[in-house]
Protein backbone atom coordinates (compact mmCIF):
# COMPACT_ATOMS: atom_id res chain seq x y z
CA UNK A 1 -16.69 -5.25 10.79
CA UNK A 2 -16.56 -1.50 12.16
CA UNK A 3 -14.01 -2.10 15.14
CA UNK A 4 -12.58 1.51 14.49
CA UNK A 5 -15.55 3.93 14.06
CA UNK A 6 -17.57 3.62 18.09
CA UNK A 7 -17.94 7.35 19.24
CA UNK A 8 -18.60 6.20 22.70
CA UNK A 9 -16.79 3.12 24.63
CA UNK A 10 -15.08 2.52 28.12
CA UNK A 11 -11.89 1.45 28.07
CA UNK A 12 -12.66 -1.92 29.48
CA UNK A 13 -14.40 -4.99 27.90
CA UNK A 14 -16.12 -7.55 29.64
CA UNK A 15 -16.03 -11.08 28.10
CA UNK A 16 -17.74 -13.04 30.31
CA UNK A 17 -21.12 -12.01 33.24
CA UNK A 18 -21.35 -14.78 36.04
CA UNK A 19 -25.27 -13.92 37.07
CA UNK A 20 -25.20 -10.54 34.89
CA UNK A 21 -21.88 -9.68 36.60
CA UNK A 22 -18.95 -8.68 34.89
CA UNK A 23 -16.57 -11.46 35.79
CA UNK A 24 -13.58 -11.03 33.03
CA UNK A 25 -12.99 -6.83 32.51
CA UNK A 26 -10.60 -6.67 29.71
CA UNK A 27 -8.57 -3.94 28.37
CA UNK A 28 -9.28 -3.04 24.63
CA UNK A 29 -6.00 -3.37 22.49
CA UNK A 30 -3.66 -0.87 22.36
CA UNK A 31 -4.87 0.68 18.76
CA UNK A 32 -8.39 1.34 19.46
CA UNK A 33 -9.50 4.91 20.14
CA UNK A 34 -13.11 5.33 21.28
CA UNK A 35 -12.45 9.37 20.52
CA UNK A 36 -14.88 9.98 16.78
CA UNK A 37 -11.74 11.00 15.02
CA UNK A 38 -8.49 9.70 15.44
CA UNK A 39 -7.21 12.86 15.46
CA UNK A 40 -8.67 16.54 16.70
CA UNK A 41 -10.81 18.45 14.44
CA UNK A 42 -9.80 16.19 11.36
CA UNK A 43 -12.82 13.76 10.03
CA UNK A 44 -11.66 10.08 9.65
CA UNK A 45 -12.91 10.15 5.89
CA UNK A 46 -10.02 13.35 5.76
CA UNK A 47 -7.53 11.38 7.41
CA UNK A 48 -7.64 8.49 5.20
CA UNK A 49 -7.37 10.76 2.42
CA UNK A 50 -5.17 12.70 3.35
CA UNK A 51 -2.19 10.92 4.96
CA UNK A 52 -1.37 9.75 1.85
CA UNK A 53 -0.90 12.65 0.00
CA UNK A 54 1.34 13.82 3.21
CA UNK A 55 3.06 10.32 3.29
CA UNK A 56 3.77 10.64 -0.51
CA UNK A 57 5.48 14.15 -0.30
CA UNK A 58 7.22 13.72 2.75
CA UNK A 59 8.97 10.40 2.17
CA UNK A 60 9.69 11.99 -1.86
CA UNK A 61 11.41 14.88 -0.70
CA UNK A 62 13.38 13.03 1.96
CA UNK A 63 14.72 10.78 -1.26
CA UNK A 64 14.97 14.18 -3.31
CA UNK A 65 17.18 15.67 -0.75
CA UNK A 66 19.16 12.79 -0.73
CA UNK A 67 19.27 12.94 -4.43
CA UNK A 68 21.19 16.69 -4.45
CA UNK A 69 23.47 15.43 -1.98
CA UNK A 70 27.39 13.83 -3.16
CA UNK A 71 27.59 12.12 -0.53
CA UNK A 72 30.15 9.41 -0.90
CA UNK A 73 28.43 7.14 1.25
CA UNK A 74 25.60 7.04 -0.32
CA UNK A 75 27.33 5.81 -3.84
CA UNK A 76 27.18 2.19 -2.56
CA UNK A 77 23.54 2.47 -2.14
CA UNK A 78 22.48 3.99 -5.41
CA UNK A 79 21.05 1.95 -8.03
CA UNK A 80 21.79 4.71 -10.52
CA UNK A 81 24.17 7.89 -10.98
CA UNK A 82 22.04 10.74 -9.75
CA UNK A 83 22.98 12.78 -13.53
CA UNK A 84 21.57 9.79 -15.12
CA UNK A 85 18.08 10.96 -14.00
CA UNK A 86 18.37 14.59 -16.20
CA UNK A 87 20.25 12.87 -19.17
CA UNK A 88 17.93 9.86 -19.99
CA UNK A 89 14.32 10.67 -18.41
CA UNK A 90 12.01 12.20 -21.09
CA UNK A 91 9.92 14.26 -19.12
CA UNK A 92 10.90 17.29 -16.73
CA UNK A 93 10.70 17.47 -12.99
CA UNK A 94 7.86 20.04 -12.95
CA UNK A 95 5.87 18.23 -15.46
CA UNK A 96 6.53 15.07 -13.38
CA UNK A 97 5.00 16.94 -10.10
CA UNK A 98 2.19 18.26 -11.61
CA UNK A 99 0.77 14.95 -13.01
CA UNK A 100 1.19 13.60 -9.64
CA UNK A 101 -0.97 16.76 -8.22
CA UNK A 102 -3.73 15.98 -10.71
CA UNK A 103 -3.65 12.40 -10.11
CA UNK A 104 -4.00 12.69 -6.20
CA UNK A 105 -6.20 15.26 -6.82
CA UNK A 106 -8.89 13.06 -8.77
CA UNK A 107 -7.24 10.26 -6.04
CA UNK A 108 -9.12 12.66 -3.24
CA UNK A 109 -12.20 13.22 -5.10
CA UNK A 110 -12.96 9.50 -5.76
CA UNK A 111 -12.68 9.40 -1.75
CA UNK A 112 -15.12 11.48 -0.91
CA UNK A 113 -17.41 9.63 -2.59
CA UNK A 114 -15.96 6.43 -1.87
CA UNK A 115 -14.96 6.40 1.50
CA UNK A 116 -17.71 6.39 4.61
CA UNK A 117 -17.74 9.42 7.26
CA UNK A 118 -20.43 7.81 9.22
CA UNK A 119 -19.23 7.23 13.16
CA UNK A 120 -22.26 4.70 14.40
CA UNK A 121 -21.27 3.68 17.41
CA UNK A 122 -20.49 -0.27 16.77
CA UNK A 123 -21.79 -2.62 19.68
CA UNK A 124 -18.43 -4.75 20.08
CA UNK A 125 -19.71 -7.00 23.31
CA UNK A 126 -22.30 -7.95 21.00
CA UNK A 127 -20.59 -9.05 17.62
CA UNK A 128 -17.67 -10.37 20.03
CA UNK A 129 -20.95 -12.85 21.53
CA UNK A 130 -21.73 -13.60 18.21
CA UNK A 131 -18.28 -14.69 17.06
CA UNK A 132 -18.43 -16.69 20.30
CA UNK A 133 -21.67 -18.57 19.47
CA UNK A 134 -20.23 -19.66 16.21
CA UNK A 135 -17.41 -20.66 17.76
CA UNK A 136 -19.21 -22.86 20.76
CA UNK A 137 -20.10 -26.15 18.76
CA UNK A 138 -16.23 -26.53 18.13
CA UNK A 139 -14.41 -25.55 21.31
CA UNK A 140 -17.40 -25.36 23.45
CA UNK A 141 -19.25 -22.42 25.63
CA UNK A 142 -17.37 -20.61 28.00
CA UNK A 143 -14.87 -18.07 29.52
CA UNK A 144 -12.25 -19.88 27.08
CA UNK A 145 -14.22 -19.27 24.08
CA UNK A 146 -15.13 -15.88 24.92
CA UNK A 147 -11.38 -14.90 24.93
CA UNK A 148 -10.81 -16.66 21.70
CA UNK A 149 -13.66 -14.71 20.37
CA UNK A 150 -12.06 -11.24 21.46
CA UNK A 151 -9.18 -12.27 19.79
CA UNK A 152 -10.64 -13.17 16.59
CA UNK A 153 -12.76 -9.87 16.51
CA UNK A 154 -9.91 -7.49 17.80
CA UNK A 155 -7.21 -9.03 15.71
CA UNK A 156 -7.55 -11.90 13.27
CA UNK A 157 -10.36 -10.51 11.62
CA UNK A 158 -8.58 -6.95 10.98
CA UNK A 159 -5.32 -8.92 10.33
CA UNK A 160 -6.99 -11.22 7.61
CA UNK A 161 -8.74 -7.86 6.52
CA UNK A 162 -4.93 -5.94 5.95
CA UNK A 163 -3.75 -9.43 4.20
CA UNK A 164 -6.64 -9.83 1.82
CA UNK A 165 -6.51 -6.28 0.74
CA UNK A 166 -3.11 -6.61 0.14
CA UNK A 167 -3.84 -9.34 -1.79
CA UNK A 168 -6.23 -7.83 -3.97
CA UNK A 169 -4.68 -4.66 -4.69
CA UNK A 170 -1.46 -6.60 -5.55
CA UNK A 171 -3.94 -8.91 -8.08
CA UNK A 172 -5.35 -5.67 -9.52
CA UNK A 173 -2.30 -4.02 -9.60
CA UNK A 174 -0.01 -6.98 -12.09
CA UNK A 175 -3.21 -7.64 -14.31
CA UNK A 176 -3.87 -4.45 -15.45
CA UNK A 177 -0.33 -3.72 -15.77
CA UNK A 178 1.20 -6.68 -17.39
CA UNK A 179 -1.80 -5.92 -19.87
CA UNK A 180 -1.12 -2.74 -20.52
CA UNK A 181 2.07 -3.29 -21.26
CA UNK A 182 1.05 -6.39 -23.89
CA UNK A 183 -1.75 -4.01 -25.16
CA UNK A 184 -0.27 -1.89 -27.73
CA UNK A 185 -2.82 0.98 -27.77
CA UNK A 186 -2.98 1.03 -23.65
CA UNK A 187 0.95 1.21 -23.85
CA UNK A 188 1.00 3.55 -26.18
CA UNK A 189 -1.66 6.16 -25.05
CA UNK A 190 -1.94 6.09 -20.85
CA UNK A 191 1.23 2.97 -19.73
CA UNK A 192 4.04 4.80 -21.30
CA UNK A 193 3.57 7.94 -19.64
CA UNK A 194 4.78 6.35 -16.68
CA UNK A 195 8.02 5.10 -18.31
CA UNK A 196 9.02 8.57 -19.76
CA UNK A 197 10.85 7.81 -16.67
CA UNK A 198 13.62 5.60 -17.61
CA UNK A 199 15.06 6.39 -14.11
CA UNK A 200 13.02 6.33 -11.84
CA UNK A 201 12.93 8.42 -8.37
CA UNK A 202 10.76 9.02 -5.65
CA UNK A 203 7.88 11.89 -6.33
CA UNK A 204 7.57 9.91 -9.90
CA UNK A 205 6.19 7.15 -8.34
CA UNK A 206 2.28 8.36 -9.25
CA UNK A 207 3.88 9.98 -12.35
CA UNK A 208 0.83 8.47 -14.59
CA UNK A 209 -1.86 9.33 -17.00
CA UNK A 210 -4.87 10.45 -15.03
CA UNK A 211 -6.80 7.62 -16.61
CA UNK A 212 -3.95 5.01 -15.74
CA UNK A 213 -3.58 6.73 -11.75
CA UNK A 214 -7.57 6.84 -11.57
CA UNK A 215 -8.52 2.65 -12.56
CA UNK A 216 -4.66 0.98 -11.80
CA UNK A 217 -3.85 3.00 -8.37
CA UNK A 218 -7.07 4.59 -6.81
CA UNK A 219 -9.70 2.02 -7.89
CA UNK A 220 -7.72 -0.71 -7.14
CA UNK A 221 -6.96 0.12 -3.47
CA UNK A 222 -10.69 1.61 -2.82
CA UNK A 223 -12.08 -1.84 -3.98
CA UNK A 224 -9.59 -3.76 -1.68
CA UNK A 225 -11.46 -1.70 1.13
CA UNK A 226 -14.74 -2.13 -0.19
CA UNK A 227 -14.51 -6.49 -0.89
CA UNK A 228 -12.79 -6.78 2.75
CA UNK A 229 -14.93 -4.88 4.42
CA UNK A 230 -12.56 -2.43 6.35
CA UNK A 231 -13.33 0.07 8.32
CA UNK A 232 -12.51 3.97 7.29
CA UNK A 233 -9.74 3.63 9.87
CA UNK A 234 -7.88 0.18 8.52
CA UNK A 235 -8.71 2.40 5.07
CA UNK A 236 -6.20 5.13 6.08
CA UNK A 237 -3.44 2.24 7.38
CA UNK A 238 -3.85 0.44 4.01
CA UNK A 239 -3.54 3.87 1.72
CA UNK A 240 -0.69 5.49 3.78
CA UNK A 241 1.22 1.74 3.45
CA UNK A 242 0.38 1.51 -0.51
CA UNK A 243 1.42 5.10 -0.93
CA UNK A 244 4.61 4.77 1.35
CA UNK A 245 5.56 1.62 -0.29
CA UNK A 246 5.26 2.91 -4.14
CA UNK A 247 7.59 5.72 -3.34
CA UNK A 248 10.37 3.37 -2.01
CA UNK A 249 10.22 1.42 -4.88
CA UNK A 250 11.18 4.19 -7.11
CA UNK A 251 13.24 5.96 -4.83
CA UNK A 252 16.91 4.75 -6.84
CA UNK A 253 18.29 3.44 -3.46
CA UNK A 254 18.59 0.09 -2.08
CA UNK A 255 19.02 0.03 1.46
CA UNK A 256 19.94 -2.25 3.61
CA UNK A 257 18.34 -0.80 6.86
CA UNK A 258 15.06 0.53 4.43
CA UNK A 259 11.80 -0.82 6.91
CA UNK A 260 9.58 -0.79 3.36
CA UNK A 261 12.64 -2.67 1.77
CA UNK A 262 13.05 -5.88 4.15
CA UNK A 263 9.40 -5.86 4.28
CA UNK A 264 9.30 -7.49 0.58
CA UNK A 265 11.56 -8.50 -2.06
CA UNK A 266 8.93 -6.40 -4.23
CA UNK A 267 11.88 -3.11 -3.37
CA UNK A 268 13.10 -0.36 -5.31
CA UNK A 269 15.99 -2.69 -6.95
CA UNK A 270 13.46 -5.06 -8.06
CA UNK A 271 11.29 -2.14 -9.81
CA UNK A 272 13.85 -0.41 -11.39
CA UNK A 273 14.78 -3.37 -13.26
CA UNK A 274 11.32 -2.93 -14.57
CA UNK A 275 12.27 0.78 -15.93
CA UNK A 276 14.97 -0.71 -17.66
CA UNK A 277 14.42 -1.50 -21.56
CA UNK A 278 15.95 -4.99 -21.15
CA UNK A 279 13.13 -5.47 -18.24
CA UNK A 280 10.18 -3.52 -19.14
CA UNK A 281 8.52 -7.21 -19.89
CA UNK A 282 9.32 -8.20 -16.79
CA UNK A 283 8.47 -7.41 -12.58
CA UNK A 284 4.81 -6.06 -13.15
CA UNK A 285 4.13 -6.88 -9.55
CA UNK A 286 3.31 -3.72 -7.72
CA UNK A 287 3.29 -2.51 -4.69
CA UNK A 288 3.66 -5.20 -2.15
CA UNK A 289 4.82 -8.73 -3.04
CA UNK A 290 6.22 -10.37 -6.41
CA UNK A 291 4.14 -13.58 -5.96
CA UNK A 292 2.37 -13.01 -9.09
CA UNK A 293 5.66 -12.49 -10.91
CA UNK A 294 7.37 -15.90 -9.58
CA UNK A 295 3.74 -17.96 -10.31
CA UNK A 296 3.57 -16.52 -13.91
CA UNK A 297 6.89 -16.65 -14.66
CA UNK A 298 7.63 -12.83 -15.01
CA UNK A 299 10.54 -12.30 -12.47
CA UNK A 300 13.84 -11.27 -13.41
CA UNK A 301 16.74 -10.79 -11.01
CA UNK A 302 19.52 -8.20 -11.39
CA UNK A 303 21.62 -10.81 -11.65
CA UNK A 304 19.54 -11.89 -14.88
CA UNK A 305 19.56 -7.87 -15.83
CA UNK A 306 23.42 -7.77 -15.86
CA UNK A 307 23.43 -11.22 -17.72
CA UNK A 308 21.05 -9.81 -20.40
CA UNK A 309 22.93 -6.53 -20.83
CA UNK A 310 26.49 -8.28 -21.37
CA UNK A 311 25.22 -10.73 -24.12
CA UNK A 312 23.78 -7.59 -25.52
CA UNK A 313 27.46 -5.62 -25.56
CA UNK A 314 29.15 -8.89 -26.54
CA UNK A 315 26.62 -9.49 -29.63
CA UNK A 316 27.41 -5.43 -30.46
CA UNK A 317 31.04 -5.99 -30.37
């Protein structure tokens, strides 16, 4: 479905003609912009590549900032002393940046290829009939079904588009990484980069070997777009959410009020126990929900962390 890319639309919709008379003019929802770019002077194709990158570096630095600051109220909300990050983290801040600038780099490149700049006007009256015909042998012809049809093409199908992809980049995302973690040589040449970070924080959240960042992160999300079918638009929405997500789970905090953090248990507590040595065979699931890790039996709860750690100290006593 292309319900993002027409160059050319009026702002009204007509669902049913009574004698080739528009009977029914409906406004078209509140996201759709009939402009060819969403924004002035910048290509679609750019936008969905690069409102990532943006997202990534301006939601890190807000979580860096908070980092340098001693804050008292922000003790409650840390998951780790900031000093632990320099003391136990085996690889430096600048190194840490500049992987992350390499992988979004080969991130962008793979979308120029990957991602479609054509604006073809789509004919929406017409696929909106069609999903009306189809729909006519089970709650008959009409002005009722042609409503139910806009509704199905301007939201159920994008919805169930956004959901699947989630979906799939979520499957993609725990396969490859609970196997690279049970793979010794994947572990030990491309996985491990990533966990030179004991403590995590926010710009290390692409901190990866180019090969790792290239198949596990930009692959996986460019084939949820591809296998659901979204436009270059919904592309943009589901990058800048994967990319904006990723960084709050290694930001160190756990807020309360954090939009990214009530959207899923899959939060920044959840994935730091993953950083931890008791945990690092356990919570693969990345970036959205923990499904995978309930189902397969790969969850553990800080609760389960502290458990671990004080038969550990009790056995060392």
């Amino acid at each position: 479905m292309n319900f993002a890319r027409s160059s050319a639309m009026n702002l009204t919709s007509c669902l049913h003609l009574v004698d080739g008379v528009c009977a029914d003019p409906i406004d078209l929802p509140w996201y759709f912009s009939p402009r060819p770019s969403l924004l002035e002077g910048v290509s679609d194709q750019h936008l969905a590549l690069g409102a990532p990158v943006l997202a990534y570096w301006v939601l890190s630095l807000f979580f860096h900032y908070l980092d340098t600051r001693d804050w008292k109220s922000l003790e409650k909300y840390r998951l780790n002393d900031s000093a632990e990050v320099a003391s136990r983290n085996r690889v430096s801040r600048s190194g840490v940046i500049q992987a992350v600038i390499v992988q979004q780099a080969i991130q962008t490149a793979l979308g120029l290829v990957w991602v479609d700049d054509a604006h073809a006007p789509a004919n929406h009256l017409e696929q909106i009939a069609h999903i009306a015909e189809r729909l006519a042998p089970f709650i008959g012809a009409g002005q009722g079904t042609s409503q139910v049809a806009y509704f199905v093409y301007w939201w159920a199908i994008p919805i169930v588009q956004l959901l699947g992809a989630i979906f799939f980049v979520d499957t993609w995302q725990y396969a490859l990484h609970r196997y690279m973690h049970v793979n010794k040589f994947l572990y030990r040449h491309f996985h491990s980069w990533h966990h030179r970070l004991y403590v995590p924080y926010a710009f290390g959240a692409l901190y990866n070997h180019p090969v790792e960042g290239l198949v596990l992160d930009s692959l996986g999300t460019a084939l949820a777009e591809a296998v659901t079918g979204m436009s270059t638009r919904q592309a943009a929405l589901l990058f800048t959410l994967a990319t904006l997500k990723t960084v709050d789970d290694h930001c160190g905090y756990k807020f309360p009020f954090d939009p990214l953090q009530m959207f899923s248990n899959n939060n920044a507590a959840y994935h730091d126990i993953h950083h931890q040595k008791i945990g690092i065979k356990s919570n693969f699931a990345q970036p959205f929900f923990m499904h995978w890790d309930r189902v397969l039996g790969t969850e553990m709860t800080r609760e389960q962390l502290e458990e671990r750690r004080r038969r550990t100290r009790d056995k060392n006593d």
